[in-house]
Protein backbone atom coordinates (compact mmCIF):
# COMPACT_ATOMS: atom_id res chain seq x y z
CA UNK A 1 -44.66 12.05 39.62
CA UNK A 2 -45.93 12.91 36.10
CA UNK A 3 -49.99 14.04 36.13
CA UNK A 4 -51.74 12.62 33.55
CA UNK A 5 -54.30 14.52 31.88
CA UNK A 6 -57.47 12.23 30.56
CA UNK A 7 -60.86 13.41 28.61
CA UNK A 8 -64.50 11.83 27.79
CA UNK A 9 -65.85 12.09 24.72
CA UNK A 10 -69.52 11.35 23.50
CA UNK A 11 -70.24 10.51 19.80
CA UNK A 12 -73.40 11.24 18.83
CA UNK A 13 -74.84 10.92 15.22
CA UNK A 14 -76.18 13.94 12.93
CA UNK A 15 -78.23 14.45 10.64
CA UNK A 16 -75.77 15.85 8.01
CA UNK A 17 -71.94 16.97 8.06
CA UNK A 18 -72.79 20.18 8.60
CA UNK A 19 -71.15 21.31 11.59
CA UNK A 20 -74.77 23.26 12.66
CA UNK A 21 -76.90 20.26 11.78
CA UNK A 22 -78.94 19.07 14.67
CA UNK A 23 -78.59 15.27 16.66
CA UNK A 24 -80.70 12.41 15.53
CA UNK A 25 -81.12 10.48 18.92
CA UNK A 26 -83.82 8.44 16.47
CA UNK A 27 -81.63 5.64 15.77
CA UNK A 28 -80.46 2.91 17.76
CA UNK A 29 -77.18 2.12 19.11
CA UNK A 30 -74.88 -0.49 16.69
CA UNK A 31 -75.59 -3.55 19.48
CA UNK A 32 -78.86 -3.24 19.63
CA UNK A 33 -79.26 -2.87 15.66
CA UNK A 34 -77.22 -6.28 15.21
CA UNK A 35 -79.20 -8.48 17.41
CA UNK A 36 -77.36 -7.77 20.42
CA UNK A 37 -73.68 -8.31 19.43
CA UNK A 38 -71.51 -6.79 20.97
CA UNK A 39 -73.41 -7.57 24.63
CA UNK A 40 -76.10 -5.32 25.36
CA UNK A 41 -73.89 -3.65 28.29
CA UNK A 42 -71.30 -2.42 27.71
């Protein structure tokens, strides 16, 4: 039987394309900034 080998990954946005620059959790997500679309959860 063949393992398959899977990985997470979290985007998070930046404050510049720096690879040091620091996180900006100040925005919101893309649904929530387009009135909701896609649905909320997801």
């Amino acid at each position: 039987m063949i393992q398959q080998q899977k990985a997470t990954v979290f985007l998070n946005a930046t404050e510049s394309d720096d690879g040091n620059s620091a996180n900006n959790y100040g925005i919101d997500p893309l649904n929530l900034g387009l009135g909701g679309w896609p649905p909320n959860a997801f």
